[in-house]
C-alpha atoms as a PDB file:
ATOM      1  CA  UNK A   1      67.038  89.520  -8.735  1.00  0.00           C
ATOM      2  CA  UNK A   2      65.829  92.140 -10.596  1.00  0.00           C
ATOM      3  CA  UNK A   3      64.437  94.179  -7.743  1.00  0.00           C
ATOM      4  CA  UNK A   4      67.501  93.578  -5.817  1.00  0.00           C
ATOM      5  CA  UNK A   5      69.863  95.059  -8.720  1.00  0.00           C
ATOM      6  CA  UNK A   6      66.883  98.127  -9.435  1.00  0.00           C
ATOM      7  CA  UNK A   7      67.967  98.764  -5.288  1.00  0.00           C
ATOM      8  CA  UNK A   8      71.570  98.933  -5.572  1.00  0.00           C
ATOM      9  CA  UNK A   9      71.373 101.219  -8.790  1.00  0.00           C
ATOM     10  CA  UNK A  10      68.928 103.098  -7.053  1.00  0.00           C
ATOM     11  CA  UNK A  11      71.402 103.845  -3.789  1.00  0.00           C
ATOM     12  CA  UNK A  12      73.982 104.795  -6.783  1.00  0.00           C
ATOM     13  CA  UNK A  13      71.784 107.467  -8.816  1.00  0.00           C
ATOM     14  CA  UNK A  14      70.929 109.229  -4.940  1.00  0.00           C
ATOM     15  CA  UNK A  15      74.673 109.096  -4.158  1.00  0.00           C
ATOM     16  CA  UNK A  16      75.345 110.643  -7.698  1.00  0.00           C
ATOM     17  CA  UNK A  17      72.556 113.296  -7.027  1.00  0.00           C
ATOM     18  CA  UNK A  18      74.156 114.080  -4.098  1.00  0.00           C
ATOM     19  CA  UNK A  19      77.165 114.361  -5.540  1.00  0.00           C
ATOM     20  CA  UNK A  20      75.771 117.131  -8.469  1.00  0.00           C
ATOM     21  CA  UNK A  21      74.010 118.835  -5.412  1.00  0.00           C
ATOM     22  CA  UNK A  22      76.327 119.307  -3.682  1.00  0.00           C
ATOM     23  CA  UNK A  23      79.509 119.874  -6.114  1.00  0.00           C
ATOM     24  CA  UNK A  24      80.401 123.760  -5.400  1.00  0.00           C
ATOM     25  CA  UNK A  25      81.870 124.362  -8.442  1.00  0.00           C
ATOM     26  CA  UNK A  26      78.880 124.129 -10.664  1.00  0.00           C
ATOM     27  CA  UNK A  27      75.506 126.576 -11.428  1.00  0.00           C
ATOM     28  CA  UNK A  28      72.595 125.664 -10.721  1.00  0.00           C
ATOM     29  CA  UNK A  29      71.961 125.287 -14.561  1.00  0.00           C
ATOM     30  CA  UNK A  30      74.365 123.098 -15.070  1.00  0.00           C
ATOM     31  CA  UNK A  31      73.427 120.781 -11.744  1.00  0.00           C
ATOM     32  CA  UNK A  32      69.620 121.186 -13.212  1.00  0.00           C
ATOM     33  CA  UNK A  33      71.241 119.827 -16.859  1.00  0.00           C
ATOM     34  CA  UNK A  34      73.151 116.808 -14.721  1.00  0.00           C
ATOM     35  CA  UNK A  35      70.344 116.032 -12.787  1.00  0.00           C
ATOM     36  CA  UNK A  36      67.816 115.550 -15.665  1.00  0.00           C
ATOM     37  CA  UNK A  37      70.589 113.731 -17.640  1.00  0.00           C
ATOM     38  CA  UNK A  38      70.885 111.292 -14.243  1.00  0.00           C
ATOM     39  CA  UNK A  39      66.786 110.815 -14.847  1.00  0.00           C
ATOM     40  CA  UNK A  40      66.935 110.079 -18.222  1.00  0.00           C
ATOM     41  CA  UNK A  41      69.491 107.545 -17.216  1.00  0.00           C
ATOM     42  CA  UNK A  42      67.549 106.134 -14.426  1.00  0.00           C
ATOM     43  CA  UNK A  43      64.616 105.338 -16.633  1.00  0.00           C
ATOM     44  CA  UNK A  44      66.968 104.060 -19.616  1.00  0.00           C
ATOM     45  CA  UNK A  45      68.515 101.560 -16.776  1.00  0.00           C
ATOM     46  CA  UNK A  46      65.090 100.600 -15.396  1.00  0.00           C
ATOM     47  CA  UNK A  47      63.439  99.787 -18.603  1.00  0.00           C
ATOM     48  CA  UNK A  48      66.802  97.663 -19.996  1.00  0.00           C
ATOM     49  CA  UNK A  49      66.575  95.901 -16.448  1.00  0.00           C
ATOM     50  CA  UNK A  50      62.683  94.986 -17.063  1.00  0.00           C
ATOM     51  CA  UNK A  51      63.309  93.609 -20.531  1.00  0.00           C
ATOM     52  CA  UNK A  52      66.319  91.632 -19.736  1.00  0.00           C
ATOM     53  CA  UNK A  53      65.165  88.031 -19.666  1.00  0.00           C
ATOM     54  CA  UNK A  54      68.155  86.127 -17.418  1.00  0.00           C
ATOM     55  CA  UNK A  55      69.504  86.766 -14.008  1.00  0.00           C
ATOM     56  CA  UNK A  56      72.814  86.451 -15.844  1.00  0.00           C
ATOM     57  CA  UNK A  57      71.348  89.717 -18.370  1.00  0.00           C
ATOM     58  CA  UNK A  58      70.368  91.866 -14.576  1.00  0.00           C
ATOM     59  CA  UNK A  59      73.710  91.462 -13.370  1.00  0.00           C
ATOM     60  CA  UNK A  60      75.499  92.313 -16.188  1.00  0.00           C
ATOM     61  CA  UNK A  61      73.699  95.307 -16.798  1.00  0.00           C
ATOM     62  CA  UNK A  62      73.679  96.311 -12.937  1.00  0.00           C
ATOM     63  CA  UNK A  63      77.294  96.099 -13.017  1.00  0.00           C
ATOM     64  CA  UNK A  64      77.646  97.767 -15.859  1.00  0.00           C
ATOM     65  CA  UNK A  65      75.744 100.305 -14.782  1.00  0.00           C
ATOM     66  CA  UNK A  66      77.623 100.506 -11.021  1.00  0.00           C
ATOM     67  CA  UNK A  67      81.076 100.163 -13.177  1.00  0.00           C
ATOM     68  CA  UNK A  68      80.095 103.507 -15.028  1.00  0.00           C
ATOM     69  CA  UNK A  69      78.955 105.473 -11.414  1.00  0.00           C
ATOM     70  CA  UNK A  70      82.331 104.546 -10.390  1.00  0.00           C
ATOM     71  CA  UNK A  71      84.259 105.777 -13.526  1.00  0.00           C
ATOM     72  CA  UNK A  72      81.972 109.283 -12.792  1.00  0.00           C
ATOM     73  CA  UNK A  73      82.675 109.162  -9.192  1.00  0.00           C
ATOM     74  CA  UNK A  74      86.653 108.913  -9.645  1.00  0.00           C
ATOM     75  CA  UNK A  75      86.947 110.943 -12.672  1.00  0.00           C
ATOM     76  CA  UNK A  76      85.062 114.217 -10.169  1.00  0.00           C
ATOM     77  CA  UNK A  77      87.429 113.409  -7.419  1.00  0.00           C
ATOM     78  CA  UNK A  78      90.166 113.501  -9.588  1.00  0.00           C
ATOM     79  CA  UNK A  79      89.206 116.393 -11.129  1.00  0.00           C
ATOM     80  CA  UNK A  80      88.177 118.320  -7.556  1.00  0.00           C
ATOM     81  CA  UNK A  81      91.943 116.816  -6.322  1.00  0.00           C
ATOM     82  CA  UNK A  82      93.175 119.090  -9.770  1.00  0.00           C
ATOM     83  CA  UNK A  83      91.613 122.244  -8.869  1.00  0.00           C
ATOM     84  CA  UNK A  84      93.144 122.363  -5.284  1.00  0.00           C
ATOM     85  CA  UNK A  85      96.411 121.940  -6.658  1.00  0.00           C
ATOM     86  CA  UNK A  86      95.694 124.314  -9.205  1.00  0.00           C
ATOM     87  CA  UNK A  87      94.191 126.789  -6.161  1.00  0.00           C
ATOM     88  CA  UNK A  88      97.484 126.014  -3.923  1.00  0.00           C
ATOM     89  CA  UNK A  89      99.756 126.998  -6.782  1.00  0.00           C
ATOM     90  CA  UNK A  90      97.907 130.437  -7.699  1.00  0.00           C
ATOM     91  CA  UNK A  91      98.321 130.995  -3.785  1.00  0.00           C
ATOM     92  CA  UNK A  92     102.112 129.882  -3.981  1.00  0.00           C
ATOM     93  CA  UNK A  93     102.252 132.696  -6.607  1.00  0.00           C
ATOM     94  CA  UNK A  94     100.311 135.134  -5.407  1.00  0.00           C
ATOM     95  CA  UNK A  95     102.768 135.382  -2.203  1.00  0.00           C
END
């Protein structure tokens, strides 16, 4: 089970690094500082996954985990969503 939840957590932290790659309104500092904080993570994750000692301990943490990319992933579209509004009104003025 454990290399089964490492796989889906795995697929998560590429769709989040896809995500900070490719979100336009960041520098490239700041996608570098994301990035390395989604490592750190990674590893943190990994290790807590290898010393849990019950199937019941992997899935909890895995959905933990996948329960927190979530929270991340809504919380960026919601805050993309945001700055279109905030784009349409400035045009809505601007007219």
């Amino acid at each position: 089970i454990k290399p089964q939840a490492l796989n889906e957590i795995t697929i998560q932290l590429d769709t989040q690094r896809d995500l900070i790659k490719n979100n336009k309104e960041s520098t490239v500092e700041e996608k570098a500082s994301a990035i390395d904080k989604l490592i750190k993570t990674a590893a943190r994750i990994a290790e807590a996954i290898d010393k849990a000692q019950t199937n019941e301990e992997v899935k909890n943490l895995k959905n933990k985990v996948l329960m927190k990319f979530l929270k991340y992933y809504l919380l960026l579209k919601l805050n993309q969503l945001q700055e279109m509004k905030f784009i349409k009104k400035q045009k809505l003025f601007a007219d």
